[in-house]
N, C-alpha and C. Protein backbone atom coordinates (compact mmCIF):
# COMPACT_ATOMS: atom_id res chain seq x y z
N UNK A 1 89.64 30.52 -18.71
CA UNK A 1 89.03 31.44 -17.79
C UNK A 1 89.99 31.78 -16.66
N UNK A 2 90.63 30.87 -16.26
CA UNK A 2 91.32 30.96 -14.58
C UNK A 2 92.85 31.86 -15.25
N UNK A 3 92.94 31.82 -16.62
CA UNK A 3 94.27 32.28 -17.54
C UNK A 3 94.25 34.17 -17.76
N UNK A 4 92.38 33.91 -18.15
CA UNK A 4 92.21 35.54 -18.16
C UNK A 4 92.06 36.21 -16.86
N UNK A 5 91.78 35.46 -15.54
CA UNK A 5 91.41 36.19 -14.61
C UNK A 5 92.87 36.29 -13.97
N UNK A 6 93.92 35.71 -14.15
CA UNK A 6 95.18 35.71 -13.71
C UNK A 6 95.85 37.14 -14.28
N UNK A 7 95.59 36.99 -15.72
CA UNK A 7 95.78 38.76 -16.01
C UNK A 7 95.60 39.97 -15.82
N UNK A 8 93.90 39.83 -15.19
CA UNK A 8 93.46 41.02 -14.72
C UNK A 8 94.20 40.48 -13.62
N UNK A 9 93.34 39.72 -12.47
CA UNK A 9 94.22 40.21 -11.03
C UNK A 9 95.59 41.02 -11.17
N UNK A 10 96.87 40.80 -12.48
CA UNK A 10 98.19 40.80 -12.02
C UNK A 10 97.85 42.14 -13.02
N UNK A 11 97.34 43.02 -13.48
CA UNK A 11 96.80 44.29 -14.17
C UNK A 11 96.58 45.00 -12.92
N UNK A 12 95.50 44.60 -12.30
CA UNK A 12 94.82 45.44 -11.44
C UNK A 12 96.00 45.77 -10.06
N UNK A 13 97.24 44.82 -9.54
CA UNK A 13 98.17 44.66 -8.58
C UNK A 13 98.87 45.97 -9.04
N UNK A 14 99.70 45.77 -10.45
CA UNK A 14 100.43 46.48 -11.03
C UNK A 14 99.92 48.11 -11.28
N UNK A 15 98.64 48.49 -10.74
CA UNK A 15 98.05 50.05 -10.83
C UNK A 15 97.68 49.89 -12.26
N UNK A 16 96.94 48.79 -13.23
CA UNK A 16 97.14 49.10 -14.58
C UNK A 16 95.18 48.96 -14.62
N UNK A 17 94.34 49.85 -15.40
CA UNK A 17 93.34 49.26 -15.64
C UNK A 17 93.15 48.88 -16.97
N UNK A 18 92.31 47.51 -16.53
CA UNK A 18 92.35 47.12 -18.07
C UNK A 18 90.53 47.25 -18.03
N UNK A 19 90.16 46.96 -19.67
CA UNK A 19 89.07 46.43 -20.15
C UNK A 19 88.68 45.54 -20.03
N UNK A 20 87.98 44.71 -19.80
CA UNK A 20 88.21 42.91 -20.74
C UNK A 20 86.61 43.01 -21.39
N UNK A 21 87.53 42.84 -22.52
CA UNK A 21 86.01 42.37 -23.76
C UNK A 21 86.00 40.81 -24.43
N UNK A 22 85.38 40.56 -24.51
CA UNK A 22 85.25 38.98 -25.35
C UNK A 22 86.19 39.10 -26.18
N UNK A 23 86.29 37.51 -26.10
CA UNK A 23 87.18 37.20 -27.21
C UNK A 23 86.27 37.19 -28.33
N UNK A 24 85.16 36.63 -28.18
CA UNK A 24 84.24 36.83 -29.46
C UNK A 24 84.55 38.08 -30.49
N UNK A 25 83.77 39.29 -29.65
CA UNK A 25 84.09 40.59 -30.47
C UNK A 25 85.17 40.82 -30.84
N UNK A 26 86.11 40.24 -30.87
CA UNK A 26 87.65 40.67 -31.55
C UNK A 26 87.86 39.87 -32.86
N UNK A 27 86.92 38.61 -33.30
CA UNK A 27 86.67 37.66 -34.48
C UNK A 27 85.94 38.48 -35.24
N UNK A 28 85.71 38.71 -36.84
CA UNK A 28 85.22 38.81 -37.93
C UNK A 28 84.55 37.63 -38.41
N UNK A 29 83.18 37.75 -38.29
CA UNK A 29 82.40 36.45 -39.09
C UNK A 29 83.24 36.43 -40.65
N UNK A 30 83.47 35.70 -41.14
CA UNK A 30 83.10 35.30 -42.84
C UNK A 30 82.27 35.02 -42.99
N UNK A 31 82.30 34.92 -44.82
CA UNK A 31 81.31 34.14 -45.66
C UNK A 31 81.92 33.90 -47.00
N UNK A 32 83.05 33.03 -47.36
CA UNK A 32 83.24 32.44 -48.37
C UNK A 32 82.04 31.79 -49.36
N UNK A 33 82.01 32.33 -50.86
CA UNK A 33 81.37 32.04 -51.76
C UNK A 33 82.10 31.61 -53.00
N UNK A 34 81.75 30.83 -54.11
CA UNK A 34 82.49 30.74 -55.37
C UNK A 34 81.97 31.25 -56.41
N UNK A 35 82.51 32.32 -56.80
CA UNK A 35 82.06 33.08 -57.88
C UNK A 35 83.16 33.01 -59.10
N UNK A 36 82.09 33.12 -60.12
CA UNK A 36 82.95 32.73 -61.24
C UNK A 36 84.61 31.96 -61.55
N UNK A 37 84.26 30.74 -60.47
CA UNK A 37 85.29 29.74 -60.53
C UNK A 37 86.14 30.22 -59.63
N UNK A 38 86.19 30.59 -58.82
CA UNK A 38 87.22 31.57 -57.63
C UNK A 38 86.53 31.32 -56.54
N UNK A 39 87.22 31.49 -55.20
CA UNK A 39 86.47 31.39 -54.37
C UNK A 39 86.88 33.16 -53.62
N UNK A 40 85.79 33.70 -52.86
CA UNK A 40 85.96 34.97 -52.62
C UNK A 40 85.65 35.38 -51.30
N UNK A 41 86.47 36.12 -50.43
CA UNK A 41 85.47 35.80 -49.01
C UNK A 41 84.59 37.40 -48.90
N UNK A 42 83.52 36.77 -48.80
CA UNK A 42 82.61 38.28 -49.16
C UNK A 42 82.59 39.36 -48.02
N UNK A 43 83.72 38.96 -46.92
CA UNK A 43 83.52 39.84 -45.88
C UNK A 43 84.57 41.05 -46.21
N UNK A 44 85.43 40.98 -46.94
CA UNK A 44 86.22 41.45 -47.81
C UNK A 44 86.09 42.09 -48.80
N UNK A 45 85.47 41.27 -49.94
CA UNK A 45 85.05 41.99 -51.09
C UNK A 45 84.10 41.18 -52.10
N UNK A 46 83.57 41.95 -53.15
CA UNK A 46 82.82 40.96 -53.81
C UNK A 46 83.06 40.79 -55.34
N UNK A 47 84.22 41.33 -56.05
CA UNK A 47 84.56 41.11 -57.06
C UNK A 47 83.76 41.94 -57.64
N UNK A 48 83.19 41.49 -58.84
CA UNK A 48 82.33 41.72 -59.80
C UNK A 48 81.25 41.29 -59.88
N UNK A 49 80.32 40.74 -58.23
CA UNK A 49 79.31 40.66 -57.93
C UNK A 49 78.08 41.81 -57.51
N UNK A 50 77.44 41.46 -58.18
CA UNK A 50 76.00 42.79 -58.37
C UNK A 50 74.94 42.12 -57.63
N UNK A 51 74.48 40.92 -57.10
CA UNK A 51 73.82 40.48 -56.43
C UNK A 51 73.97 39.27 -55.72
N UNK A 52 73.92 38.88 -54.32
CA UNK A 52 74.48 37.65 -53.42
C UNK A 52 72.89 37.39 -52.65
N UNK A 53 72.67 36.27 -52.96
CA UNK A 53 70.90 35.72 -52.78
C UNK A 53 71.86 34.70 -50.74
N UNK A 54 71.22 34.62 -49.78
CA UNK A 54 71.40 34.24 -49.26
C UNK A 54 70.28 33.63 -48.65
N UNK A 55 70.11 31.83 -48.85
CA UNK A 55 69.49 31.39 -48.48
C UNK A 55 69.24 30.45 -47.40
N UNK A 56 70.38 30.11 -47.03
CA UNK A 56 70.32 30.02 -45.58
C UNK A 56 72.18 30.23 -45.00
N UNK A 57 72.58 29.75 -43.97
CA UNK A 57 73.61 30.50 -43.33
C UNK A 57 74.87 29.53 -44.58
N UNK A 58 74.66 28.46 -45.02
CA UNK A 58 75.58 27.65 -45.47
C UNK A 58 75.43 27.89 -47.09
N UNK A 59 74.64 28.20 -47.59
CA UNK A 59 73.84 28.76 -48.92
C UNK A 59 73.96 29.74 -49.24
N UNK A 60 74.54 30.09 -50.12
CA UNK A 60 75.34 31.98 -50.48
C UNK A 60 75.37 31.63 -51.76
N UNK A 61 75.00 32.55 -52.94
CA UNK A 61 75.28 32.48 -54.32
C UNK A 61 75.00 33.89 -54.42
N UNK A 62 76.33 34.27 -55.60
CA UNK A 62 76.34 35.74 -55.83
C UNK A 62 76.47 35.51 -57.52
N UNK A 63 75.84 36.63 -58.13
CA UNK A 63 75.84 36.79 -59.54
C UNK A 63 76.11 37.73 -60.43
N UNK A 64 77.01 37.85 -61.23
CA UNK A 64 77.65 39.06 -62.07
C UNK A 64 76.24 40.34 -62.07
N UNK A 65 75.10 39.46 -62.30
CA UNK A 65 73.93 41.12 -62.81
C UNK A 65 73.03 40.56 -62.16
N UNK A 66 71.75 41.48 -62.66
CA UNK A 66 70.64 41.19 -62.21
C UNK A 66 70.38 40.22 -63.56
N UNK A 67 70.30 40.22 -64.86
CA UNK A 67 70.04 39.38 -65.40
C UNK A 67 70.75 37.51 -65.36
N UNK A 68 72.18 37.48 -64.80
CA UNK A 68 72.37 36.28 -64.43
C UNK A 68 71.84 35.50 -63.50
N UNK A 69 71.43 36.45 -62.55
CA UNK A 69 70.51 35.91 -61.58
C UNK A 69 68.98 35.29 -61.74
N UNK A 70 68.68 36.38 -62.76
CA UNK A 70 67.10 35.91 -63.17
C UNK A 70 67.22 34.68 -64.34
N UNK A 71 68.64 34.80 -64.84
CA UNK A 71 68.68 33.02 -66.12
C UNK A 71 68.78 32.30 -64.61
N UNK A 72 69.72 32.38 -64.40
CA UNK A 72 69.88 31.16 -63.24
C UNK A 72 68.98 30.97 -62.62
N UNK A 73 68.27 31.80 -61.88
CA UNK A 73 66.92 31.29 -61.11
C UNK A 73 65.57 30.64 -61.55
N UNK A 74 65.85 30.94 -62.75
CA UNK A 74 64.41 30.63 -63.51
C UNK A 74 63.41 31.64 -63.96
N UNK A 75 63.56 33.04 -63.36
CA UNK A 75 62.64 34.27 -63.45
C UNK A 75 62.52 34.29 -64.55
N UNK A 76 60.70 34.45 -64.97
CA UNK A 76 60.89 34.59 -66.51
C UNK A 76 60.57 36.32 -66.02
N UNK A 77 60.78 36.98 -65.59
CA UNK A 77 60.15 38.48 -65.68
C UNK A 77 61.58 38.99 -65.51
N UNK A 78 61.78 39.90 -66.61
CA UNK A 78 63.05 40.99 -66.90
C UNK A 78 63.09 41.61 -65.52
N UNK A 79 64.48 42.45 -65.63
CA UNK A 79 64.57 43.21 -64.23
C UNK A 79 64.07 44.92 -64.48
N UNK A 80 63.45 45.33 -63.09
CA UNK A 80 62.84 46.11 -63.42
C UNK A 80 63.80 47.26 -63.27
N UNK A 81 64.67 47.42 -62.35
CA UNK A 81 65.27 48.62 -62.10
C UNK A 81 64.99 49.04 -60.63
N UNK A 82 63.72 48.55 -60.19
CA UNK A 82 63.54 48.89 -58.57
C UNK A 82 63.38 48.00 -57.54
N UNK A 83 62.50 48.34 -56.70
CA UNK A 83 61.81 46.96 -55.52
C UNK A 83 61.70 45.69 -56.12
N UNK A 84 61.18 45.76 -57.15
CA UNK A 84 60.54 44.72 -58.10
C UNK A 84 61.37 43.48 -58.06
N UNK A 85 62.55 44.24 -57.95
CA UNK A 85 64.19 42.98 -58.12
C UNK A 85 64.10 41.94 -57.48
N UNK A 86 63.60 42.60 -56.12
CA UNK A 86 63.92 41.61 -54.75
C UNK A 86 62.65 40.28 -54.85
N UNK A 87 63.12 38.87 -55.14
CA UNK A 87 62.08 37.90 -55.07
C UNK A 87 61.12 37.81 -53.99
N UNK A 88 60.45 37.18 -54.36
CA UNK A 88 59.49 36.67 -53.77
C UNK A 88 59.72 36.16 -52.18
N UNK A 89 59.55 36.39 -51.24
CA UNK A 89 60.11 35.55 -50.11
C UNK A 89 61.46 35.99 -49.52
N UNK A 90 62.07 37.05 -50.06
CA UNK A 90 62.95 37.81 -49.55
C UNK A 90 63.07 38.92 -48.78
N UNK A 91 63.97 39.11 -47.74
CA UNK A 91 64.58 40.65 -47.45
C UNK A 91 65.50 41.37 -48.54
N UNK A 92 65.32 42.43 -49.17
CA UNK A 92 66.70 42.83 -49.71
C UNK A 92 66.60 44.75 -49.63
N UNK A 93 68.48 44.34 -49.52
CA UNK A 93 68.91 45.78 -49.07
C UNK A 93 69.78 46.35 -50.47
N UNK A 94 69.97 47.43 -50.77
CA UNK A 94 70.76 47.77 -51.77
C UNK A 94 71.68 48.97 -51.50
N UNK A 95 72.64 48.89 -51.96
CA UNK A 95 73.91 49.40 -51.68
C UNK A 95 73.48 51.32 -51.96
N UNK A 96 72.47 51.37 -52.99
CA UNK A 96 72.91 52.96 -53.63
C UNK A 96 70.75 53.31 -53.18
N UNK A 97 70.72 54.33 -53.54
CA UNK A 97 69.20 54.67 -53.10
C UNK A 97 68.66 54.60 -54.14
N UNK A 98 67.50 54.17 -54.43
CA UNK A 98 66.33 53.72 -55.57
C UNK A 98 66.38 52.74 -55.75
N UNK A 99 67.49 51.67 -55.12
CA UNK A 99 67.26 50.19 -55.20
C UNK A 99 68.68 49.73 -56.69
N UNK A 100 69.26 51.05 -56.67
CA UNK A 100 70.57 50.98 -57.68
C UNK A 100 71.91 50.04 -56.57
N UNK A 101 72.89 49.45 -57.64
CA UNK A 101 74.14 48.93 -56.69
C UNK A 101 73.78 47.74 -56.35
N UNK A 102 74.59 47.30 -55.67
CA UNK A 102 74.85 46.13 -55.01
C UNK A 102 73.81 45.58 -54.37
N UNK A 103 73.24 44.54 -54.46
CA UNK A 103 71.85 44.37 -53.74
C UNK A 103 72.15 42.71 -52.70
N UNK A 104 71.63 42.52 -51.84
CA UNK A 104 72.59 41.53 -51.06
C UNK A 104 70.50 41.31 -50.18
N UNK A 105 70.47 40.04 -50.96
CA UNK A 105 69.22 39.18 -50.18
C UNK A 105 68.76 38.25 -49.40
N UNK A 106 68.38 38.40 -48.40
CA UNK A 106 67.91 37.41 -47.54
C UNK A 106 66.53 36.74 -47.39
N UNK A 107 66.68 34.96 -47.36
CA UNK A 107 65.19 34.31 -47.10
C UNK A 107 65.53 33.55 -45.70
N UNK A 108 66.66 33.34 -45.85
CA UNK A 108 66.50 32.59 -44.30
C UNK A 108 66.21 33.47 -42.76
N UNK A 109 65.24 32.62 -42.14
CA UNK A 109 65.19 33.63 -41.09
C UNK A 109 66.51 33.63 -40.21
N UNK A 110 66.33 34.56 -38.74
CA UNK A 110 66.98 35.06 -37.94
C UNK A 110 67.55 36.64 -38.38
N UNK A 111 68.94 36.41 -37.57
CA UNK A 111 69.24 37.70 -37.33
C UNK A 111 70.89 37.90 -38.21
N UNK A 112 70.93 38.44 -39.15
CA UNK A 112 72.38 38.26 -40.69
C UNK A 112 73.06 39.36 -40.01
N UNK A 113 74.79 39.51 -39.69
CA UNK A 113 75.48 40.22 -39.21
C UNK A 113 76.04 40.65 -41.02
N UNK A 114 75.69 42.18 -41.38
CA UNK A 114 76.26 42.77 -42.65
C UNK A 114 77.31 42.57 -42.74
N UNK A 115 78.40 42.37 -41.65
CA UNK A 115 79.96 42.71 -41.89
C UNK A 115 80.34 41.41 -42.47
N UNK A 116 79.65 40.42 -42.08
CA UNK A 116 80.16 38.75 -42.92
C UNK A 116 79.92 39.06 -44.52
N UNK A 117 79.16 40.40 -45.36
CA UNK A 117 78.77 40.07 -46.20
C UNK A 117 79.04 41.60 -46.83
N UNK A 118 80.51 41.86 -45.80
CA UNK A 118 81.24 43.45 -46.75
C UNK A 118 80.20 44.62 -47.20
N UNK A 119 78.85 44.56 -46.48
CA UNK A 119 77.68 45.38 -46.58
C UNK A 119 77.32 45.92 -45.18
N UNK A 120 78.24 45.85 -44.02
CA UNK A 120 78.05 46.80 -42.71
C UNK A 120 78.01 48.24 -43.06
N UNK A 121 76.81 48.95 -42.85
CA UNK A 121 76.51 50.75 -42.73
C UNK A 121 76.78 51.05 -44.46
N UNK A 122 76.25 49.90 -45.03
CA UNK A 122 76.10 50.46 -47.03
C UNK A 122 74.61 50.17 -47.12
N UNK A 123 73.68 49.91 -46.86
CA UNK A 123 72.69 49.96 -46.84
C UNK A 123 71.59 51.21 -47.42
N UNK A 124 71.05 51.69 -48.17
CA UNK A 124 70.94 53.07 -48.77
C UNK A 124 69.05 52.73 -49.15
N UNK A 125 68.96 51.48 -49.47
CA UNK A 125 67.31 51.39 -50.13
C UNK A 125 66.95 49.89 -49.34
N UNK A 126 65.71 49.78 -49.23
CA UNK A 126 65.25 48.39 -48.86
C UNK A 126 63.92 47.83 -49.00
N UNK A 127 63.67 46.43 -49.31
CA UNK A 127 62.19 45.79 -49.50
C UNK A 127 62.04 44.60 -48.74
N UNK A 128 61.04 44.74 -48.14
CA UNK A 128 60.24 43.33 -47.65
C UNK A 128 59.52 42.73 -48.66
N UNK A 129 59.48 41.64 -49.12
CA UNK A 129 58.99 41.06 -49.95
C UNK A 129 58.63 39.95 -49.40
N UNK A 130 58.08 39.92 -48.34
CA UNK A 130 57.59 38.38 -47.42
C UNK A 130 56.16 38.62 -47.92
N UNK A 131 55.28 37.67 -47.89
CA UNK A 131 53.87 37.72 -47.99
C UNK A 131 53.40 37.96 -46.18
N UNK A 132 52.00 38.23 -45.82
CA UNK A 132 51.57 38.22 -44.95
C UNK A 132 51.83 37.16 -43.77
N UNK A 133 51.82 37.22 -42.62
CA UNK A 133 52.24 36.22 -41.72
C UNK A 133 53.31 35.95 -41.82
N UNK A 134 54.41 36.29 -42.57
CA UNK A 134 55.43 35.65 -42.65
C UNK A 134 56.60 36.69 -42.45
N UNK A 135 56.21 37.54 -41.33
CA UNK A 135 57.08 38.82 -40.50
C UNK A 135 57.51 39.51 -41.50
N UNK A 136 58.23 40.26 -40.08
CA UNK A 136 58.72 42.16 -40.93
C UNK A 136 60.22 41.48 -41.60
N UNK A 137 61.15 42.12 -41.67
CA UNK A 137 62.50 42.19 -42.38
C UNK A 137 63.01 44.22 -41.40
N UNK A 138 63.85 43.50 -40.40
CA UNK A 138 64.32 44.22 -39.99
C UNK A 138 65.98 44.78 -40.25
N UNK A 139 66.47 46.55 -40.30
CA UNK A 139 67.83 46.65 -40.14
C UNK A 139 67.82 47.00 -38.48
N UNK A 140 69.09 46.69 -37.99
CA UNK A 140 69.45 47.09 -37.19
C UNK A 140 71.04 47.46 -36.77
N UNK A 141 70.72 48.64 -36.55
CA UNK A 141 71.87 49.29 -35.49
C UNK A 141 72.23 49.17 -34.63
N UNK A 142 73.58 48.38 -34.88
CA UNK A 142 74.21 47.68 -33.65
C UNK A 142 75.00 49.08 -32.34
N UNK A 143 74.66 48.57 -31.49
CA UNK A 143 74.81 49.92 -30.23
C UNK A 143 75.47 48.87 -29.09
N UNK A 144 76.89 49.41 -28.47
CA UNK A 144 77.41 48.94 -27.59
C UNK A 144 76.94 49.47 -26.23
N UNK A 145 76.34 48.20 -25.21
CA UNK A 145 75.92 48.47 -24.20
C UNK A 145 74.75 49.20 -23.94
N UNK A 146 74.09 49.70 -25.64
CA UNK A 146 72.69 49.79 -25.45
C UNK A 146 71.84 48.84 -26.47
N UNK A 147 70.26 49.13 -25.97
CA UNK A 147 69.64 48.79 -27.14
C UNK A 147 69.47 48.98 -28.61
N UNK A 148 69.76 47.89 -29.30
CA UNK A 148 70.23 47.83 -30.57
C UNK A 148 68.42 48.41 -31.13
N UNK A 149 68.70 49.81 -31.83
CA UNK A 149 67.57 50.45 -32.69
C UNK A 149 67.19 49.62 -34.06
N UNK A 150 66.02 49.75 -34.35
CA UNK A 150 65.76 48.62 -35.37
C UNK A 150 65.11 49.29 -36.09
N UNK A 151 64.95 49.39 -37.29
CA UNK A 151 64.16 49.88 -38.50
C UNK A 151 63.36 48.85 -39.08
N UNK A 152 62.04 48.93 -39.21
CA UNK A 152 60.91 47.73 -39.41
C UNK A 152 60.03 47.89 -40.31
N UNK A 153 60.49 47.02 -41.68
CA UNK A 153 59.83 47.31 -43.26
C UNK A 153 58.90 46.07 -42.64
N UNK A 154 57.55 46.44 -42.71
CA UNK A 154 56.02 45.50 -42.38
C UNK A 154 56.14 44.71 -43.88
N UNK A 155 55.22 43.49 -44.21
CA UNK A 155 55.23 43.25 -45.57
C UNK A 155 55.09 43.91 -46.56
N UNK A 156 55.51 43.86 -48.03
CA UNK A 156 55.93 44.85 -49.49
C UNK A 156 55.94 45.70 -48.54
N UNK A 157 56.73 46.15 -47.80
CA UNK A 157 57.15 47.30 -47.58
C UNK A 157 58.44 47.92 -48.00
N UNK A 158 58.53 48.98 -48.64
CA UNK A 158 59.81 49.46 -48.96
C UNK A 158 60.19 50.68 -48.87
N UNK A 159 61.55 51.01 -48.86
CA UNK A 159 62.11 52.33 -48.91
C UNK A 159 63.05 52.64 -49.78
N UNK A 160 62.78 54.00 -50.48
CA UNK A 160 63.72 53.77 -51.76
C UNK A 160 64.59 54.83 -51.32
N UNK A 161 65.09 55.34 -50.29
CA UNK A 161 66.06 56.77 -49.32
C UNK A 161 66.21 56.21 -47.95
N UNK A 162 66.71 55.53 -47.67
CA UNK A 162 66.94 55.74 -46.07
C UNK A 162 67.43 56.93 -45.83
N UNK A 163 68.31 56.98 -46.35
CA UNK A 163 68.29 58.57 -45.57
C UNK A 163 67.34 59.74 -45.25
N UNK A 164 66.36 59.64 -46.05
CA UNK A 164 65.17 60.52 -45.60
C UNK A 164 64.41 60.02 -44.10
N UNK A 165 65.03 59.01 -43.54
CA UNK A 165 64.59 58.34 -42.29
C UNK A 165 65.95 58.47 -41.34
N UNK A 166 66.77 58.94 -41.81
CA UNK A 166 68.07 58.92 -41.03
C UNK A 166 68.73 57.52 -40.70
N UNK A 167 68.34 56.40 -41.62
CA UNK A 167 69.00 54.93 -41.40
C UNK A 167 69.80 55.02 -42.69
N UNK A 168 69.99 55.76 -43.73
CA UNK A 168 71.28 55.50 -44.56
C UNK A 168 72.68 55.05 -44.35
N UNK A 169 72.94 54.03 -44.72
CA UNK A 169 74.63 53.58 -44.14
C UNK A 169 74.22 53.25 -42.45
N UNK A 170 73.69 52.89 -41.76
CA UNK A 170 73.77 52.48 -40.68
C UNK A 170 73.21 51.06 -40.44
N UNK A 171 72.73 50.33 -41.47
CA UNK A 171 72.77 48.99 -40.84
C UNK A 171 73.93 48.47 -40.52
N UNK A 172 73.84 47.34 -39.65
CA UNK A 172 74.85 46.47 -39.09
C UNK A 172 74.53 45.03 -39.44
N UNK A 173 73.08 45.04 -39.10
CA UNK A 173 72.94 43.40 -38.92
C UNK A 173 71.15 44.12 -39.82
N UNK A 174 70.32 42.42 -39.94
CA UNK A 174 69.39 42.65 -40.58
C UNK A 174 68.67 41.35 -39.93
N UNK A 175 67.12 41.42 -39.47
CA UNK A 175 67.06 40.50 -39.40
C UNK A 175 65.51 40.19 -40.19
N UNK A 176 65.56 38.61 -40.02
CA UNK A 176 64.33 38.33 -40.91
C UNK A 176 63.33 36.94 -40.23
């Protein structure tokens, strides 16, 4: 602290103005996962992953399809092609509109920053799949120095266009 304020003071002497922003905001969250024997950091990219189930912040599993996901999980019900995808007890967002693409799910609560998970402003379709009492599944649009706007799927609630709402590609963060 006494290191950064030594800079500005000797900024501000010199006629120079500076900014000062956190050091925070200048870090990129990760989220390293192991997919098909590799390890991959998903803030980056996701290989040949079609779906990443996130169940809590330390708990990340991503899966070639929608059908590896449903052997592995146990689902005995085929995939449908839409909302239907997203389990039981989940948030999920999907990369393309009708619930096509990349689909990236959340059960743990709080508040998921997209960019740890190479899905910041790809957001295109979305479902709440919480049962009653058990809250909304929010996106939100992250806004510097204002209030962050939030888009609020109530339970089975879904949208198969954000863009017909003007939230296409603009999530940032999601919370649940």
């Amino acid at each position: 602290m006494i290191r950064r304020l030594a800079t500005i003071a000797v900024a501000v002497v010199g006629g120079v103005t500076l900014t000062a922003t956190p050091a925070v905001q200048a870090q990129t969250a990760t989220q390293t996962v192991t997919f098909q024997g590799r390890t991959i950091d998903m803030s980056r990219v996701w290989a040949t992953a079609q779906v990443c189930s996130v169940e809590s912040a330390s708990q990340v599993t991503c899966f070639a399809s929608e059908a590896e996901y449903r052997r592995t999980s146990g689902l005995s019900r085929g995939s449908t092609g839409d909302y239907r995808d997203c389990p039981d007890g989940y948030g999920c967002i999907w990369q393309g509109a009708n619930f096509q693409g990349r689909r990236l799910q959340f059960k743990d609560k709080g508040t998921h920053s997209l960019s740890k998970y190479s899905f910041r402003d790809q957001a295109s379709s979305a479902f709440n799949n919480r049962s009653p009492g058990h809250g909304a599944f929010y996106l939100i649009d992250q806004k510097a120095g204002r209030p962050d706007p939030r888009y609020m799927l109530g339970t089975w609630q879904y949208v198969s266009n954000l863009a017909k709402s003007g939230w296409n590609d603009r999530a940032d963060k999601v919370g649940i």
